[in-house]
Protein backbone atom coordinates (compact mmCIF):
# COMPACT_ATOMS: atom_id res chain seq x y z
CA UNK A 1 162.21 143.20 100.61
CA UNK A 2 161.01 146.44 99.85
CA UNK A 3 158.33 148.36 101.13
CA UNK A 4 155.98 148.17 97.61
CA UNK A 5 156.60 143.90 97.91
CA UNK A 6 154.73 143.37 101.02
CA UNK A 7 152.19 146.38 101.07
CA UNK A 8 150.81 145.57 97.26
CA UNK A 9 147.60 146.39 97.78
CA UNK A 10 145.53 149.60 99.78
CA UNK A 11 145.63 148.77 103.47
CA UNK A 12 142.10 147.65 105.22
CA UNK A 13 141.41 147.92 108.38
CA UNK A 14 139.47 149.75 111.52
CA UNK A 15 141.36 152.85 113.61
CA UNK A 16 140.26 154.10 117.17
CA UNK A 17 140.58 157.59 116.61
CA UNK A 18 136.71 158.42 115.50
CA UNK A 19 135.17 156.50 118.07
CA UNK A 20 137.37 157.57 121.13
CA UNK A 21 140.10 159.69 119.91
CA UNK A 22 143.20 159.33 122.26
CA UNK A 23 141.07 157.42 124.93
CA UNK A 24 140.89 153.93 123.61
CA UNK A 25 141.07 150.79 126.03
CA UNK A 26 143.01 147.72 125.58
CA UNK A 27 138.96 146.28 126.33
CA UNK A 28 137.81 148.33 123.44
CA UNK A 29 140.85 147.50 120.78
CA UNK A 30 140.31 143.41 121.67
CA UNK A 31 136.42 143.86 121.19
CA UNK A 32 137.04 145.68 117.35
CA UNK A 33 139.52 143.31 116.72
CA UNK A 34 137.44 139.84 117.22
CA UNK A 35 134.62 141.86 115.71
CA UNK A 36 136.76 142.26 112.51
CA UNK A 37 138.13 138.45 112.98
CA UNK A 38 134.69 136.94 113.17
CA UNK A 39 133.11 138.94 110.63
CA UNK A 40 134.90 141.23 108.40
CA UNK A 41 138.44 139.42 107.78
CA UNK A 42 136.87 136.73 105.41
CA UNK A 43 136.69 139.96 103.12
CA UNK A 44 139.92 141.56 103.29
CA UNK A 45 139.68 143.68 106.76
CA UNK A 46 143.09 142.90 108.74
CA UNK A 47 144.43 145.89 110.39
CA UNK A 48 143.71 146.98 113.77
CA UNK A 49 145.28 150.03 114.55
CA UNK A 50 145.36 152.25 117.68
CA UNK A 51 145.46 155.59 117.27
CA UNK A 52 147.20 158.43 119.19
CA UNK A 53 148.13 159.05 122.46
CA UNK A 54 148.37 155.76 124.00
CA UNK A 55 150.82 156.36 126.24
CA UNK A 56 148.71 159.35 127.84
CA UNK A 57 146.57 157.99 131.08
CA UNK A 58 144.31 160.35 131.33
CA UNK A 59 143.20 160.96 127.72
CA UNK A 60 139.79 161.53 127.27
CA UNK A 61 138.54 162.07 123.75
CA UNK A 62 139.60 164.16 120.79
CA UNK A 63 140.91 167.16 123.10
CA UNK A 64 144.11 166.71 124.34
CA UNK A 65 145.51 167.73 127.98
CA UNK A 66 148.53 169.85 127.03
CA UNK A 67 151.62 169.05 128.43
CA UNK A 68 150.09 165.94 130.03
CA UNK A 69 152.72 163.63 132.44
CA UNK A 70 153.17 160.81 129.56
CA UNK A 71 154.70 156.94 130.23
CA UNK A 72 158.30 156.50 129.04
CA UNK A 73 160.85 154.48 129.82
CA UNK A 74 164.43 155.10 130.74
CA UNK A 75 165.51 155.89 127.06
CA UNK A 76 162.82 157.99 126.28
CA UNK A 77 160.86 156.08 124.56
CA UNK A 78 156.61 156.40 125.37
CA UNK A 79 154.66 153.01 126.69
CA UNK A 80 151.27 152.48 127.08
CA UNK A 81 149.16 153.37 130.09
CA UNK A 82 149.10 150.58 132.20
CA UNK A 83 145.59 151.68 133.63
CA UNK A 84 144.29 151.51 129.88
CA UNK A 85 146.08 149.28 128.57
CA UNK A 86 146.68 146.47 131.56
CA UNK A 87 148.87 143.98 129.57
CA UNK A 88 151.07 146.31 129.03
CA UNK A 89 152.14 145.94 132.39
CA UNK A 90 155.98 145.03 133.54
CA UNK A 91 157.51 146.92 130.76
CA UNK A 92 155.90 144.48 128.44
CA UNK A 93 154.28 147.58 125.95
CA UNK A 94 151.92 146.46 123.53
CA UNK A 95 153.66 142.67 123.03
CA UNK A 96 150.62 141.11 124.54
CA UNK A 97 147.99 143.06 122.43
CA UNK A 98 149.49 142.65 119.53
CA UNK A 99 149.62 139.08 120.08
CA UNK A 100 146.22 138.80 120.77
CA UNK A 101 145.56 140.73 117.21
CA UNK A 102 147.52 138.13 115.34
CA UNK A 103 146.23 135.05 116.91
CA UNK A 104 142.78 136.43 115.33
CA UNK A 105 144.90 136.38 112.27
CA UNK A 106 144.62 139.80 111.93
CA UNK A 107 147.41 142.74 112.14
CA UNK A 108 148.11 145.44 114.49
CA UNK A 109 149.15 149.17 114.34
CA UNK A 110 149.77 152.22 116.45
CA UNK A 111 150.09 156.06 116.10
CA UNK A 112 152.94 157.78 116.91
CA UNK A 113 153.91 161.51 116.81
CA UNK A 114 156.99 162.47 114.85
CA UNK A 115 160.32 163.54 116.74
CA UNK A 116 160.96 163.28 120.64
CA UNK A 117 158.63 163.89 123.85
CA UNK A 118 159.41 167.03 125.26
CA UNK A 119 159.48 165.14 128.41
CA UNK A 120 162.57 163.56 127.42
CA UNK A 121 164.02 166.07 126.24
CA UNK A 122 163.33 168.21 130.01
CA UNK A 123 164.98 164.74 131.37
CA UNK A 124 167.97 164.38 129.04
CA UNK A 125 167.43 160.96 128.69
CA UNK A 126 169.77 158.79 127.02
CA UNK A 127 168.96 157.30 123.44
CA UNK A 128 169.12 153.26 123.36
CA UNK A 129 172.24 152.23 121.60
CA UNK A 130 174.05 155.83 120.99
CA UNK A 131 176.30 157.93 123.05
CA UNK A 132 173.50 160.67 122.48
CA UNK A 133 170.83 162.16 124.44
CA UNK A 134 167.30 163.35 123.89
CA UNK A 135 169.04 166.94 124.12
CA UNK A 136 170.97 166.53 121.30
CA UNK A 137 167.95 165.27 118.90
CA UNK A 138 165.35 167.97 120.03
CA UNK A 139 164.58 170.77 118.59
CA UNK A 140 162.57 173.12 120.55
CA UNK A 141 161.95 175.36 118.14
CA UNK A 142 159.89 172.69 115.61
CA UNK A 143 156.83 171.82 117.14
CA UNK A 144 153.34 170.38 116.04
CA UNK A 145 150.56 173.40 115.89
CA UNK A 146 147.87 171.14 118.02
CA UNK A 147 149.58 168.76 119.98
CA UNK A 148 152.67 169.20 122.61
CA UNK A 149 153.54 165.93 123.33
CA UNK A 150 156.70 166.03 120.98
CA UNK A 151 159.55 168.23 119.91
CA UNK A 152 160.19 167.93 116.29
CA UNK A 153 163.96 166.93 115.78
CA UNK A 154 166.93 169.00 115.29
CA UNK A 155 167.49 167.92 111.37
CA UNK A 156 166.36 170.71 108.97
CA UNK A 157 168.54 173.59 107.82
CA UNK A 158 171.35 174.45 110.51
CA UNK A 159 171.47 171.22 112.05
CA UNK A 160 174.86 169.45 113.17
CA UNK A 161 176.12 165.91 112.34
CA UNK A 162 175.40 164.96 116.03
CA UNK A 163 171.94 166.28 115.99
CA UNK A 164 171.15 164.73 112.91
CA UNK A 165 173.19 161.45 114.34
CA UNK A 166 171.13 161.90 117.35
CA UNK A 167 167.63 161.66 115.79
CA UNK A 168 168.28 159.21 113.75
CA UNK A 169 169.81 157.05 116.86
CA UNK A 170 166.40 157.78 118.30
CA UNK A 171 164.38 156.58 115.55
CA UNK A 172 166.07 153.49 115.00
CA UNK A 173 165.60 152.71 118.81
CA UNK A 174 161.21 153.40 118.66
CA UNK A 175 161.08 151.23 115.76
CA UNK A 176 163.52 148.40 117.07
CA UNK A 177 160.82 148.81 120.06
CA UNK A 178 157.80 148.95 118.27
CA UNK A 179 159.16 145.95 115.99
CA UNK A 180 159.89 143.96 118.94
CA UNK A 181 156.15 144.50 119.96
CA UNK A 182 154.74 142.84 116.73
CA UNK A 183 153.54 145.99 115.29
CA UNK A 184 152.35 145.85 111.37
CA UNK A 185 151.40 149.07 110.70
CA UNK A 186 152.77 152.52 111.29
CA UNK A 187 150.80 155.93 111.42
CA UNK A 188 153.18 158.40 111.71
CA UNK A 189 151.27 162.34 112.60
CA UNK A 190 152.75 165.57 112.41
CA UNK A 191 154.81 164.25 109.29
CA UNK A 192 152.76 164.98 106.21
CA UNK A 193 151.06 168.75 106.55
CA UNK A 194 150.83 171.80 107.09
CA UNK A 195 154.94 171.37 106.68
CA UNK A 196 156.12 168.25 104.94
CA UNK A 197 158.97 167.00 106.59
CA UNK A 198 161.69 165.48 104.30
CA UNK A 199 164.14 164.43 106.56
CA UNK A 200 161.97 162.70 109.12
CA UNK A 201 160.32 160.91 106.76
CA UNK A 202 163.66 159.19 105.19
CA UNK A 203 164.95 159.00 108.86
CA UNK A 204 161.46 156.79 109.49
CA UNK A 205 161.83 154.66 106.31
CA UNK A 206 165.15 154.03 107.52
CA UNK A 207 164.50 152.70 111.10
CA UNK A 208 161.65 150.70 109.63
CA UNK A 209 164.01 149.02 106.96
CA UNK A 210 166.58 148.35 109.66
CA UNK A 211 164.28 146.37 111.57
CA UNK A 212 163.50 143.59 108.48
CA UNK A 213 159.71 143.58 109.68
CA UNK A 214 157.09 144.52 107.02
CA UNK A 215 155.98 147.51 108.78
CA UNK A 216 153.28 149.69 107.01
CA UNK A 217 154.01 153.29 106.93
CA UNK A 218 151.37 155.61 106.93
CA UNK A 219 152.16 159.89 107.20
CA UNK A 220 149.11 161.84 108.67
CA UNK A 221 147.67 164.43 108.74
CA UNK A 222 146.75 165.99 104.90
CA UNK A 223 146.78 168.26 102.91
CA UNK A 224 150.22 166.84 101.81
CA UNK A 225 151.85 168.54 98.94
CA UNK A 226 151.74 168.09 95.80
CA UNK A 227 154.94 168.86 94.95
CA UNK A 228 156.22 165.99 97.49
CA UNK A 229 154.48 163.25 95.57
CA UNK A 230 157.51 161.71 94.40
CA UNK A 231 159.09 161.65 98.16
CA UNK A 232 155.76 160.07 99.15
CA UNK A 233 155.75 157.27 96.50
CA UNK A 234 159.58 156.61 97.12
CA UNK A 235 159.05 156.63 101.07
CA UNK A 236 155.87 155.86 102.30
CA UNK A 237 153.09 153.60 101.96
CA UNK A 238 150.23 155.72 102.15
CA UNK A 239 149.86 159.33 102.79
CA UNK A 240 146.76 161.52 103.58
CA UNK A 241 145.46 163.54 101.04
CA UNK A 242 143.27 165.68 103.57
CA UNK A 243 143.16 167.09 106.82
CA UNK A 244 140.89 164.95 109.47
CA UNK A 245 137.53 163.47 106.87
CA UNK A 246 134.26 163.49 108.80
CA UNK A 247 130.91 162.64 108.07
CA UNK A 248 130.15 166.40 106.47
CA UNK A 249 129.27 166.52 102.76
CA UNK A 250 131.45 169.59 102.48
CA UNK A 251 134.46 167.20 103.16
CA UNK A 252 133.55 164.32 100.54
CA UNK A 253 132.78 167.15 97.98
CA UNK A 254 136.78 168.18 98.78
CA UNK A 255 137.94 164.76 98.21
CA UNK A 256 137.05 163.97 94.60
CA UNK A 257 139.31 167.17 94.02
CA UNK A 258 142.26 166.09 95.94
CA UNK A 259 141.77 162.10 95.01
CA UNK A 260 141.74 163.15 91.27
CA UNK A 261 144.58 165.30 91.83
CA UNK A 262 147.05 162.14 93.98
CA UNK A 263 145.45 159.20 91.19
CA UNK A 264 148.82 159.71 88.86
CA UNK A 265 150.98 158.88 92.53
CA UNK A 266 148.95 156.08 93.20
CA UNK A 267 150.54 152.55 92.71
CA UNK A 268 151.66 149.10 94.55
CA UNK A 269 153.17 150.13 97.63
CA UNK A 270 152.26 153.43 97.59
CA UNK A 271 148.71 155.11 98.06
CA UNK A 272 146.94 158.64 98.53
CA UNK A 273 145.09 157.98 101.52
CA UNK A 274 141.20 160.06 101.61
CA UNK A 275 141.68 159.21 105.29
CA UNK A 276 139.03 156.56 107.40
CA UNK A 277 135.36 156.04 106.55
CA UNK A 278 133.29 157.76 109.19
CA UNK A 279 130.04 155.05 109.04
CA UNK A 280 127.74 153.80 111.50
CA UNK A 281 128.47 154.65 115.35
CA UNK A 282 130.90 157.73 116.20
CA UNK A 283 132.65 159.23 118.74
CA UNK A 284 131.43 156.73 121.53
CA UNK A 285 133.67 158.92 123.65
CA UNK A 286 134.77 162.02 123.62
CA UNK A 287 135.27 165.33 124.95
CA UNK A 288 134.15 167.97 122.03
CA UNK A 289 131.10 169.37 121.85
CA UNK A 290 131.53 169.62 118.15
CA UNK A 291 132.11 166.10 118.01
CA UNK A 292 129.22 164.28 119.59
CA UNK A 293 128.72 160.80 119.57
CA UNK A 294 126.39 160.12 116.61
CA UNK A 295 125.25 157.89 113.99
CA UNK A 296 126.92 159.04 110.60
CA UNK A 297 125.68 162.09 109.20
CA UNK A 298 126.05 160.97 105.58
CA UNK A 299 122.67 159.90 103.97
CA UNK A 300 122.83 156.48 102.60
CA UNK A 301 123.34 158.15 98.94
CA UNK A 302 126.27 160.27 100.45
CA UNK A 303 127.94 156.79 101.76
CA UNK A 304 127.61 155.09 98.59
CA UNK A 305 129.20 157.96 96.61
CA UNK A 306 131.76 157.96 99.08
CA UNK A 307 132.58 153.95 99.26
CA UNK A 308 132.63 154.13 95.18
CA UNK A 309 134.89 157.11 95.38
CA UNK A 310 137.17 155.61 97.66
CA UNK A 311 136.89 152.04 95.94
CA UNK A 312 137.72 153.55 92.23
CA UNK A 313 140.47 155.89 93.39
CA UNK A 314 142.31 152.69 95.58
CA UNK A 315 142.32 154.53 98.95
CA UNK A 316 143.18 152.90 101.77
CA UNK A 317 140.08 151.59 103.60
CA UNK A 318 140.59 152.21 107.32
CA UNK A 319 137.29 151.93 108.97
CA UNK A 320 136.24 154.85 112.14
CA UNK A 321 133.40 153.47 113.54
CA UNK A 322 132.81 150.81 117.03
CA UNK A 323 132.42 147.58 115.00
CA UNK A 324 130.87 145.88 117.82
CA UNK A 325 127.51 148.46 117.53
CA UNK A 326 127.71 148.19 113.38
CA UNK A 327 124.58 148.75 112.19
CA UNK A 328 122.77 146.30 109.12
CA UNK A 329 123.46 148.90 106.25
CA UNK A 330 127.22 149.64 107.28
CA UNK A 331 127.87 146.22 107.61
CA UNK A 332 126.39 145.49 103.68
CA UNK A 333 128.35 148.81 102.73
CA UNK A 334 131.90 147.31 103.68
CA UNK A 335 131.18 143.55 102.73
CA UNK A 336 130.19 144.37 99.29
CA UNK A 337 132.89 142.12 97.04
CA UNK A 338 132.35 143.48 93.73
CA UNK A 339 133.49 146.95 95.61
CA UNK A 340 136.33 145.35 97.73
CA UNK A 341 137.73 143.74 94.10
CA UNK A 342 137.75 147.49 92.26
CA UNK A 343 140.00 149.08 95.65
CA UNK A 344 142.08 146.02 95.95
CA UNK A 345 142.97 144.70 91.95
CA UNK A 346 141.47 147.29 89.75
CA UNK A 347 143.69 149.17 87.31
CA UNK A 348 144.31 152.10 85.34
CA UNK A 349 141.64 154.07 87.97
CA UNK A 350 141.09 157.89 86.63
CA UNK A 351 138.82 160.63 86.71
CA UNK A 352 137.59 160.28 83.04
CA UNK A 353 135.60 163.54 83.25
CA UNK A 354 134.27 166.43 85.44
CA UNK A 355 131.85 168.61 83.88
CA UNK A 356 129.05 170.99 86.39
CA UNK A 357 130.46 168.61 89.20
CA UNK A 358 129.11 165.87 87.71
CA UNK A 359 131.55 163.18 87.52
CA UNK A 360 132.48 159.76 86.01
CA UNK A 361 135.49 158.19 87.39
CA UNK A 362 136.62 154.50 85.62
CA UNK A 363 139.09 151.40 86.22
CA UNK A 364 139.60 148.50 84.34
CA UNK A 365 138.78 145.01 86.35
CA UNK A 366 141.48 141.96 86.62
CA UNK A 367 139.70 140.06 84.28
CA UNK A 368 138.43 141.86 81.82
CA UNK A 369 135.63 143.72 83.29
CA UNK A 370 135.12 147.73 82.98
CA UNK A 371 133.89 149.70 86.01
CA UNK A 372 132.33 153.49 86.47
CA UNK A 373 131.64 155.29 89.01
CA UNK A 374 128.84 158.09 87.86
CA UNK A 375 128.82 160.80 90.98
CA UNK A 376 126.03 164.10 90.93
CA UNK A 377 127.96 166.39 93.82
CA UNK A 378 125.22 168.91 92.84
CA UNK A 379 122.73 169.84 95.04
CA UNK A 380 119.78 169.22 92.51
CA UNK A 381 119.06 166.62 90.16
CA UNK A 382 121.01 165.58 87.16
CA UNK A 383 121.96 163.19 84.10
CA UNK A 384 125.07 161.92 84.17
CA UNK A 385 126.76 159.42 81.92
CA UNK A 386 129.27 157.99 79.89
CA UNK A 387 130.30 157.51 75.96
CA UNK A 388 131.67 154.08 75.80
CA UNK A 389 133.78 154.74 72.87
CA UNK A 390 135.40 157.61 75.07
CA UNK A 391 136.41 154.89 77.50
CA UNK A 392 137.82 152.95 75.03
CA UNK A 393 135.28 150.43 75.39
CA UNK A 394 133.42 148.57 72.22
CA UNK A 395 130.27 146.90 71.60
CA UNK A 396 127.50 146.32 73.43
CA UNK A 397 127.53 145.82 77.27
CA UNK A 398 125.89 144.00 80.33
CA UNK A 399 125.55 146.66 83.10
CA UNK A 400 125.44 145.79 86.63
CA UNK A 401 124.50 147.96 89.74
CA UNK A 402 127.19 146.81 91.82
CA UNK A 403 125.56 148.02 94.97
CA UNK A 404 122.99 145.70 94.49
CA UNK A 405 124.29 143.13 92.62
CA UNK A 406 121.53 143.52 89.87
CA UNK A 407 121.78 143.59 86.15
CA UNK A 408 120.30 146.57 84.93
CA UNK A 409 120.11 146.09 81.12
CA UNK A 410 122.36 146.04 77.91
CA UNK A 411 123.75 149.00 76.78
CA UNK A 412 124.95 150.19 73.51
CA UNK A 413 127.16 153.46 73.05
CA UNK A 414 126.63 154.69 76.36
CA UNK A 415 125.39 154.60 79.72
CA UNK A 416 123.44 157.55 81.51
CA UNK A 417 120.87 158.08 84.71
CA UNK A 418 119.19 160.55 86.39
CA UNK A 419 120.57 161.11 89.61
CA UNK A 420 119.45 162.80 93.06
CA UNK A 421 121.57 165.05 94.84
CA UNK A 422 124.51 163.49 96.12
CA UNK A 423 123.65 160.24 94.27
CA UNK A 424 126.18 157.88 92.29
CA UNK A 425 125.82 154.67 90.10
CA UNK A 426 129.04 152.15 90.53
CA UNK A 427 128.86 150.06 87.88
CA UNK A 428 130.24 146.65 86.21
CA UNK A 429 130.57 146.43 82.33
CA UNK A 430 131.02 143.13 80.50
């Protein structure tokens, strides 16, 4: 089976990474997770995903320690802190957790860092199943720009047969590892941007085809490259179109470029990624004053435009917030049906026009049905609409707010409202 059978539709789900950045707590994961189970799963939400640095005891937010002592075992492959992650206990890893995740009926994914640790490579530790050793895969020389956990691997112009045998031996023995665990979903970092990295990324979609589990694989961070689009949608599941979103109008303006610009790559199995929804409660811990924990800056307008934007263009839907403190609007925001349908089984999804940044993206429903999205990113009022005939669409039509639920009125040639600043319409057609 290939990797576009299994992952047919844009990944939904809740990360760790804006609420406690490289901190998380096996407490904190389970609490999201029957969160999600009890309330969000009857609509689609299923993976629960923890994000970097796991294997790091003393993380303590969105700053890393630099050069921090990290768990590994004798092959050199990272485990989780026992003293944050107690199950993990015995060599066990994340078996236990992700266990616990699936008898929610939900699924569970982790973060990893592309290449090696450094620390294996300063120990020369042996690679499970290869007459190689760490040494041979590392390169020293290809490092990540803001975190030093990892040496990049010893594959890219120059590199022997062993080295390149080497890294993929490596590889192959994480993901037999990580497969053994029960893990669902892969988010691979360092991978996508500022350097794209070829190789790695058919070295990773090899290991997780050798295993025969239906692993999801994600590449982080953004911007990726254009010009790699056709690597992405013959490799990876999803791919991030951006560098880290946050809850800064700046950053959503940003994405309706980029998301307009990935919407010809985007297809079953294979998705431009805006990156997770920063709603409700963030950064419950952390360790940047630039990052303090907050309610979501976005106005309520600002979320809606967002959630349509996200919904129309098929983004993966990977929720940042602590689920367990969601607040009565966020909750309505990600429940909304009519919205879940247009990300998970809407079709021909486009930018249909961009004029003075204001903006009318469409998408064809499963049965029938005709959607818009009508988005003002000004920062003063303005009409924006649509010409039915434009959008290929004929007759008269039934209009429906889809935010909430209403029918607004029949139209006939077009649609059009006034709209604040940072304001959008989603709406139904039939």
């Amino acid at each position: 089976m290939g990797k576009n059978d299994f992952a047919v539709t844009p990944p939904m789900g809740w990360n760790s990474w804006d609420c406690y950045g490289a901190s998380v707590r096996e407490s904190e994961v389970r609490a999201n997770a029957e969160y999600m189970a009890n309330n969000l799963k009857k609509y689609g939400w299923e993976y629960i995903v923890v994000d970097i640095q796991w294997y790091e005891p003393e993380a303590a937010g969105t700053e890393y320690h630099n050069l921090a002592p990290l768990c590994m075992d004798e092959y050199g492959r990272l485990m989780p802190a026992v003293n944050r992650f107690p199950s993990a206990a015995d060599g066990k890893g994340f078996t236990a957790l992700a266990e616990y995740v699936h008898s929610l009926g939900l699924k569970f994914g982790i973060h990893m860092m592309r290449g090696i640790p450094r620390q294996a490579a300063y120990q020369d530790t042996p690679i499970k199943g290869s007459p190689y050793t760490a040494r041979d895969a590392a390169d020293g020389f290809n490092v990540c720009l803001w975190n030093q956990d990892m040496y990049g691997m010893n594959v890219g112009p120059g590199a022997t047969e062993k080295s390149k045998a080497a890294a993929q031996a490596y590889y192959n023995s994480i993901f037999e590892l990580y497969a053994s665990w029960g893990v669902d979903y892969i988010k691979v970092d360092d991978l996508a941007a500022p350097t794209y990295r070829y190789e790695e990324v058919e070295m990773i979609r090899k290991a997780i085809d050798a295993t025969g589990r239906k692993i999801v694989f994600s590449a982080s961070p953004g911007d990726t490259p254009l010009d790699a689009a056709d690597h992405c949608v013959q490799n990876l599941n999803l791919w991030r179109v951006s560098n880290d979103f946050w809850d800064e109008w700046r950053l959503l303006y940003k994405q309706f470029g980029l998301m307009n610009d990935w919407n010809p790559y985007m297809g079953q199995g294979h998705f431009p990624d805006a990156d997770m929804i920063p709603i409700g409660h963030l950064c419950v811990r952390t360790n940047a004053e630039f990052n303090p924990s907050r309610r979501t800056r976005f106005t309520e307008d600002e979320q809606y435009t967002m959630m349509s934007l996200w919904a129309l263009s098929r983004s993966p839907l990977m929720l940042g917030c602590e689920l367990t403190d969601l607040d009565e609007f966020s909750l309505k925001l990600i429940t909304n049906e009519e919205m879940l349908r247009i990300n998970q089984t809407s079709s021909n999804n486009r930018q249909h026009s961009r004029r003075d940044d204001c903006v009318v993206w469409a998408a064809d429903g499963s049965e029938g049905e005709k959607y818009l999205g009508l988005f003002n990113l000004n920062e003063e009022a303005r009409i924006v609409g649509a010409i039915f005939d434009e959008l290929g669409i004929r007759g008269s039509q039934r209009v429906f707010d889809v935010w909430s639920g209403e029918e607004i009125g029949t139209y006939e040639d077009f649609v059009a409202f006034l709209l604040k600043p940072h304001q959008c319409k989603l709406l139904k057609l039939i």
